[in-house]
Protein backbone atom coordinates (compact mmCIF):
# COMPACT_ATOMS: atom_id res chain seq x y z
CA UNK A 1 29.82 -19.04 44.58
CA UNK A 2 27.27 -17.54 46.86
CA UNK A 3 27.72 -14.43 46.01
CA UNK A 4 28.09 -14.83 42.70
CA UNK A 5 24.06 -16.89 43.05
CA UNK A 6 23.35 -13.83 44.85
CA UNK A 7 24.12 -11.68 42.28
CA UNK A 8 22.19 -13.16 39.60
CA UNK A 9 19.04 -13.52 41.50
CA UNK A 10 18.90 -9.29 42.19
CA UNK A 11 19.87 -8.81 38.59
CA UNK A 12 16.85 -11.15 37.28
CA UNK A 13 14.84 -9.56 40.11
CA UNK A 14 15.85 -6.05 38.49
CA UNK A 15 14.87 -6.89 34.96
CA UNK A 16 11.73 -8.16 36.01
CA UNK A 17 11.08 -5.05 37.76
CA UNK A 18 12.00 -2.79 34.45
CA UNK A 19 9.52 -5.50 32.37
CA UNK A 20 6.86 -5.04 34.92
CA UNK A 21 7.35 -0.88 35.32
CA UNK A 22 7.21 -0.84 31.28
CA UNK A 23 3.91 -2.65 31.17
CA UNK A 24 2.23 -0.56 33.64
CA UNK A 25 3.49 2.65 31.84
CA UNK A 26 2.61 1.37 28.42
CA UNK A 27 -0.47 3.34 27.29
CA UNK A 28 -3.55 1.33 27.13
CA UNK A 29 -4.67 3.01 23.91
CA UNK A 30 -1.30 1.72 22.49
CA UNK A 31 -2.18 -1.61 23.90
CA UNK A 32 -5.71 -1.77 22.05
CA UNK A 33 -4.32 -0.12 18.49
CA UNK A 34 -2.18 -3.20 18.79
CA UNK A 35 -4.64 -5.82 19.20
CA UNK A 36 -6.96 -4.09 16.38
CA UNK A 37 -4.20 -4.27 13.78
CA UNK A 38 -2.95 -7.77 15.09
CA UNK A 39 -6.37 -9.30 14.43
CA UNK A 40 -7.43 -7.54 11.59
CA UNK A 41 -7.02 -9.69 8.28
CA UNK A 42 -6.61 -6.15 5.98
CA UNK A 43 -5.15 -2.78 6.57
CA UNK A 44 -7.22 -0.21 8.31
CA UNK A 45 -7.88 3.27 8.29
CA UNK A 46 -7.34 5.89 10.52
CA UNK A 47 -10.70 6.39 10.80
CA UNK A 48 -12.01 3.39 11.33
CA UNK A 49 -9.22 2.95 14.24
CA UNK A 50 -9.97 6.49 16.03
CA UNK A 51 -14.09 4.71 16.84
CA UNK A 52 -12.38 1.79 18.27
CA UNK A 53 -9.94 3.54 20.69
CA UNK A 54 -10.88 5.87 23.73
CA UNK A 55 -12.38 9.19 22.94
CA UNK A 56 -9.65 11.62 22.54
CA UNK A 57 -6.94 9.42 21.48
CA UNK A 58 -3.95 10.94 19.10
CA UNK A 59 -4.37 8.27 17.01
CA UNK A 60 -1.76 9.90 14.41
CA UNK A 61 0.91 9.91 17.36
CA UNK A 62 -0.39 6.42 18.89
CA UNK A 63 0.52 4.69 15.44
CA UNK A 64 3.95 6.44 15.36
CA UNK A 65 4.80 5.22 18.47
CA UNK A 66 3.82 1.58 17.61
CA UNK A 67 5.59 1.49 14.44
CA UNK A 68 8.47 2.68 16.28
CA UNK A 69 8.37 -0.04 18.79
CA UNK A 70 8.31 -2.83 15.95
CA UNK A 71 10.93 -1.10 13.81
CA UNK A 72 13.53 -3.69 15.00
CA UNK A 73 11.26 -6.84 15.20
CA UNK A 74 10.41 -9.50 12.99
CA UNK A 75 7.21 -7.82 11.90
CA UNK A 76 6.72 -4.40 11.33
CA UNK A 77 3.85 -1.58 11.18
CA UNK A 78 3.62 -0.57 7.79
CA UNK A 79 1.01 2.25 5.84
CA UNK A 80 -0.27 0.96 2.83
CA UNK A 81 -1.60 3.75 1.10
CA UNK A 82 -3.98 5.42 3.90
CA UNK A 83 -4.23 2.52 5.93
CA UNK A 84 -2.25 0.41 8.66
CA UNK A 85 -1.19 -3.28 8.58
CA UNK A 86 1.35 -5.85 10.42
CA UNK A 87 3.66 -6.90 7.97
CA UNK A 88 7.10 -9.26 7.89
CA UNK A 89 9.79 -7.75 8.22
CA UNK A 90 11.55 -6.95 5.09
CA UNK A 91 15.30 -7.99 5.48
CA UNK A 92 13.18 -11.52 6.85
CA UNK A 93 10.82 -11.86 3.74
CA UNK A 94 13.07 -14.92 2.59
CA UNK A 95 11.62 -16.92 5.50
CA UNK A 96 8.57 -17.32 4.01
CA UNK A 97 8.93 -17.77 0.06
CA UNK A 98 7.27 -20.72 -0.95
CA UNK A 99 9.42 -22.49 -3.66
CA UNK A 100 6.12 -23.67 -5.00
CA UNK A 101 5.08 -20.17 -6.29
CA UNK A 102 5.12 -19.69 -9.68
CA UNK A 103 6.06 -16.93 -11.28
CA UNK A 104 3.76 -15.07 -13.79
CA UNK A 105 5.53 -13.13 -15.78
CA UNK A 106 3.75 -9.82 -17.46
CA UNK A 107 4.42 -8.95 -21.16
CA UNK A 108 5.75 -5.67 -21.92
CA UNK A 109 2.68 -4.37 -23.27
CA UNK A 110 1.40 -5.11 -19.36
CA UNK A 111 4.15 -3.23 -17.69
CA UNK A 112 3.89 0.36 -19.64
CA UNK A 113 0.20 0.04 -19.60
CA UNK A 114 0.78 -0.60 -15.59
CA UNK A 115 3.29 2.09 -15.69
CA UNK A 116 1.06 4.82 -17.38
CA UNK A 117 -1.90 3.99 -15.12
CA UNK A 118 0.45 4.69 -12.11
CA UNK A 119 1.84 7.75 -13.18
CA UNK A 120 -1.11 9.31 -15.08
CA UNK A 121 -4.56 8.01 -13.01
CA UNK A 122 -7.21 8.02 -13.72
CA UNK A 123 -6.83 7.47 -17.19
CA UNK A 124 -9.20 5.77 -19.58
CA UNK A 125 -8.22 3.10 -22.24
CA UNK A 126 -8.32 5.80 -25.23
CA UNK A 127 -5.71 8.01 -23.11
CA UNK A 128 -3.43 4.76 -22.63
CA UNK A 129 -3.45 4.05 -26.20
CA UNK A 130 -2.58 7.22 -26.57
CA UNK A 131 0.39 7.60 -24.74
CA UNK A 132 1.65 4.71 -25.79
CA UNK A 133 0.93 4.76 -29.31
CA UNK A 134 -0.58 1.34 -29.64
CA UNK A 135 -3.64 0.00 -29.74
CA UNK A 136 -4.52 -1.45 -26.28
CA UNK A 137 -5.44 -5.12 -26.18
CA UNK A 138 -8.39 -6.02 -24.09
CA UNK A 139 -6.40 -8.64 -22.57
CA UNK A 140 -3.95 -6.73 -21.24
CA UNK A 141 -6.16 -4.58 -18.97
CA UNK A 142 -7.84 -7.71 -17.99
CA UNK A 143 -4.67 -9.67 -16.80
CA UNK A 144 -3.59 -6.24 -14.65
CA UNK A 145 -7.54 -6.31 -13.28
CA UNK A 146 -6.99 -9.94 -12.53
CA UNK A 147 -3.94 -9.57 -10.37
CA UNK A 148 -6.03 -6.85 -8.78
CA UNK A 149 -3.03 -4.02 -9.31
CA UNK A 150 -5.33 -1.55 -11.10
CA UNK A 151 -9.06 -1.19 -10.51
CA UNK A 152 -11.86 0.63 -12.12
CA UNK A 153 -12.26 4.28 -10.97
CA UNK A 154 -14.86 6.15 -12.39
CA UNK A 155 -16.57 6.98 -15.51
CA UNK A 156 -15.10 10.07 -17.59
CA UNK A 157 -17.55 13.06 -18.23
CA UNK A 158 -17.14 12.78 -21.96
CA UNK A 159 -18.86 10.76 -24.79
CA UNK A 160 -19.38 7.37 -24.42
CA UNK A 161 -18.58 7.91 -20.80
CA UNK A 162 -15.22 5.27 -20.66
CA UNK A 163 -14.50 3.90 -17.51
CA UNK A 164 -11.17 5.49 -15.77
CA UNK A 165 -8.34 3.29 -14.28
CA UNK A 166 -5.98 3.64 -10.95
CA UNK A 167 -3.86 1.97 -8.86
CA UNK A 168 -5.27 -0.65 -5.64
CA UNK A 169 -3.66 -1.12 -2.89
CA UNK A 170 -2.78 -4.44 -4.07
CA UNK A 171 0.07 -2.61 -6.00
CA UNK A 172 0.76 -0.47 -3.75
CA UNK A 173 1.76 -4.01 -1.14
CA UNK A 174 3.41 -5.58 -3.76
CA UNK A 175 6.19 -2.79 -4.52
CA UNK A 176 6.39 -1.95 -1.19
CA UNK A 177 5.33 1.78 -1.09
CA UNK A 178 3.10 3.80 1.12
CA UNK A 179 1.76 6.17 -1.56
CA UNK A 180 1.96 6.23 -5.47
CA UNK A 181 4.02 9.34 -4.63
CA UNK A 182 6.86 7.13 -3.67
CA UNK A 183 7.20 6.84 -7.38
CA UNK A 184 10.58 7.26 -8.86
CA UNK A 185 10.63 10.34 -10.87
CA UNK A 186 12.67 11.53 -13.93
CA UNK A 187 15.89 11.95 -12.18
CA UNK A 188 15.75 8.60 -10.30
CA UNK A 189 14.42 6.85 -13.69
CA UNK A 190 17.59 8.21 -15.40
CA UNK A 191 19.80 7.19 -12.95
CA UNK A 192 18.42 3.89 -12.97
CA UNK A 193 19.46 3.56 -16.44
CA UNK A 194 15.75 3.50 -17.14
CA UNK A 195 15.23 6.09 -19.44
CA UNK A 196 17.47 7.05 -22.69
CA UNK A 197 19.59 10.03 -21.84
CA UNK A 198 18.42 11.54 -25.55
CA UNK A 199 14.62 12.07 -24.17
CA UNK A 200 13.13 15.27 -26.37
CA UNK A 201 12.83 18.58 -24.78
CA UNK A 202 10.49 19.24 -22.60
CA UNK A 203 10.20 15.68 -21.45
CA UNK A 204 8.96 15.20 -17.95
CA UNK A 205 7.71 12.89 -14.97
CA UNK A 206 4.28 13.61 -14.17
CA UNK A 207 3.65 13.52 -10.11
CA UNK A 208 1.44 10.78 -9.45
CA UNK A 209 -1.11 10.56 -7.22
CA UNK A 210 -4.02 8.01 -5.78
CA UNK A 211 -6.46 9.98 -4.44
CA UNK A 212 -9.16 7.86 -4.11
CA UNK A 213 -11.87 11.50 -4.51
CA UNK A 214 -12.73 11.67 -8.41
CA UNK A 215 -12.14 14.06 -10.40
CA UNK A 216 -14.27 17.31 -11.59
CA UNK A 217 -14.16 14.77 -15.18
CA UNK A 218 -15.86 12.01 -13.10
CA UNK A 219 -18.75 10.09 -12.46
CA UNK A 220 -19.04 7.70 -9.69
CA UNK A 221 -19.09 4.00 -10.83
CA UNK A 222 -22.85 2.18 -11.70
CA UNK A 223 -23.71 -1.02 -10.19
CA UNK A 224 -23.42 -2.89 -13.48
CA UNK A 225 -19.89 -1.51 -13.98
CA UNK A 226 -18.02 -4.12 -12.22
CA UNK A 227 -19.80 -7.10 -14.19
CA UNK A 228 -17.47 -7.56 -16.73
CA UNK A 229 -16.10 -10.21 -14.97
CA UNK A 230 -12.16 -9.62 -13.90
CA UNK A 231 -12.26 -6.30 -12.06
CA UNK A 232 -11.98 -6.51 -8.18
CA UNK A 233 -14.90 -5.07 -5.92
CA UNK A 234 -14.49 -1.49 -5.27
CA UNK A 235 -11.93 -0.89 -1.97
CA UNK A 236 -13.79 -0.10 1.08
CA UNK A 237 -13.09 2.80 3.00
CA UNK A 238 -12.08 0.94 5.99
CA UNK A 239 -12.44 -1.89 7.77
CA UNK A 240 -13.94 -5.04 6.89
């Protein structure tokens, strides 16, 4: 029984040793990145994260080998679009649904116009209609403004100067991808059954993207441009 006592006690004493010899090798810029992203209430950028840390730091690498570490763990570094965040693990997102939520549900009108800003941004309101074929209801820009899943780019170098529309970031959290680029594209659509298999010739995916730079076609946005009531404030470059 002794011996047995005796046991236990060096094997505790061993993995306190291994806890102790990890936290003294643990990089302290490691140890910092962690405590920025841990207190920050929004995603942050690269950028923003490289003045924080100690001149020199591999900031790139440092974030790999964080999100690495929390692969496993109940909450896990995630990009959202160019940035970082601390998110909940996504096998353990059932812990916290709140059976009070209600859900809204979008018409279909809202989802291809969604759809054809993802794919094709920036695009303006003429070039939904468009593509779609339809007239484009006011609403129906305003409810995807409102849930904050598109925003207001730019203004298009052509007459009347129309305001162009892309993605947030908000959309990007809500379906779970890092880029718009994670996209499914005409092979994966078809396979999804999401797509007829007649589609004409010539038919294609186009590859999105959600570079936040505007275009040659582009002017930046005018201070009175956002005053129309349901569009979201203009995403920050980093930080808060």
């Amino acid at each position: 029984m002794a011996q047995s006592a005796q046991k236990l006690v060096v094997v505790e004493n061993d993995e306190n040793n291994d806890r102790e010899a990890d936290v003294s090798t643990r990089p302290e810029e490691l140890r910092l990145l962690e405590a920025l992203l841990f207190a920050s209430k929004e995603p942050l950028d690269e950028a923003l994260l490289a003045k924080q840390l100690p001149a020199g730091t591999d900031v790139p690498k440092t974030l790999a080998r964080l999100k690495a570490e929390y692969a496993t763990r109940g909450v896990n570094l995630v990009r959202i679009g160019k940035k970082w965040t601390f998110r909940t693990a996504g096998d353990l997102s059932w812990l916290l649904t709140k059976h009070s939520v209600q859900t809204r549900k979008l018409s279909r009108a809202a989802i291809e116009t969604l759809a054809i800003v993802a794919y094709h941004q920036p695009v303006t309101r003429a070039e939904i209609e468009e593509i779609r074929g339809v007239v484009a209801s006011k609403g129906t820009l305003d409810v995807l403004l409102e849930i904050g899943w598109i925003r207001p780019r730019g203004r298009r170098k052509a007459p009347g100067r129309p305001l162009t529309y892309g993605t947030s970031e908000s959309f990007l959290s809500q379906f779970g991808l890092e880029s718009v680029g994670d996209l499914p594209g005409l092979e994966e659509l078809k396979g999804a059954g999401l797509l007829d298999g007649r589609l004409p010739p010539g038919f294609d995916v186009p590859m999105p993207s959600d570079d936040a730079a505007l275009r040659d076609d582009e002017d930046p946005l005018e201070p009175g441009d956002l005053d129309f009531g349901l569009a979201p404030p203009p995403e920050r470059s980093g930080g808060k």
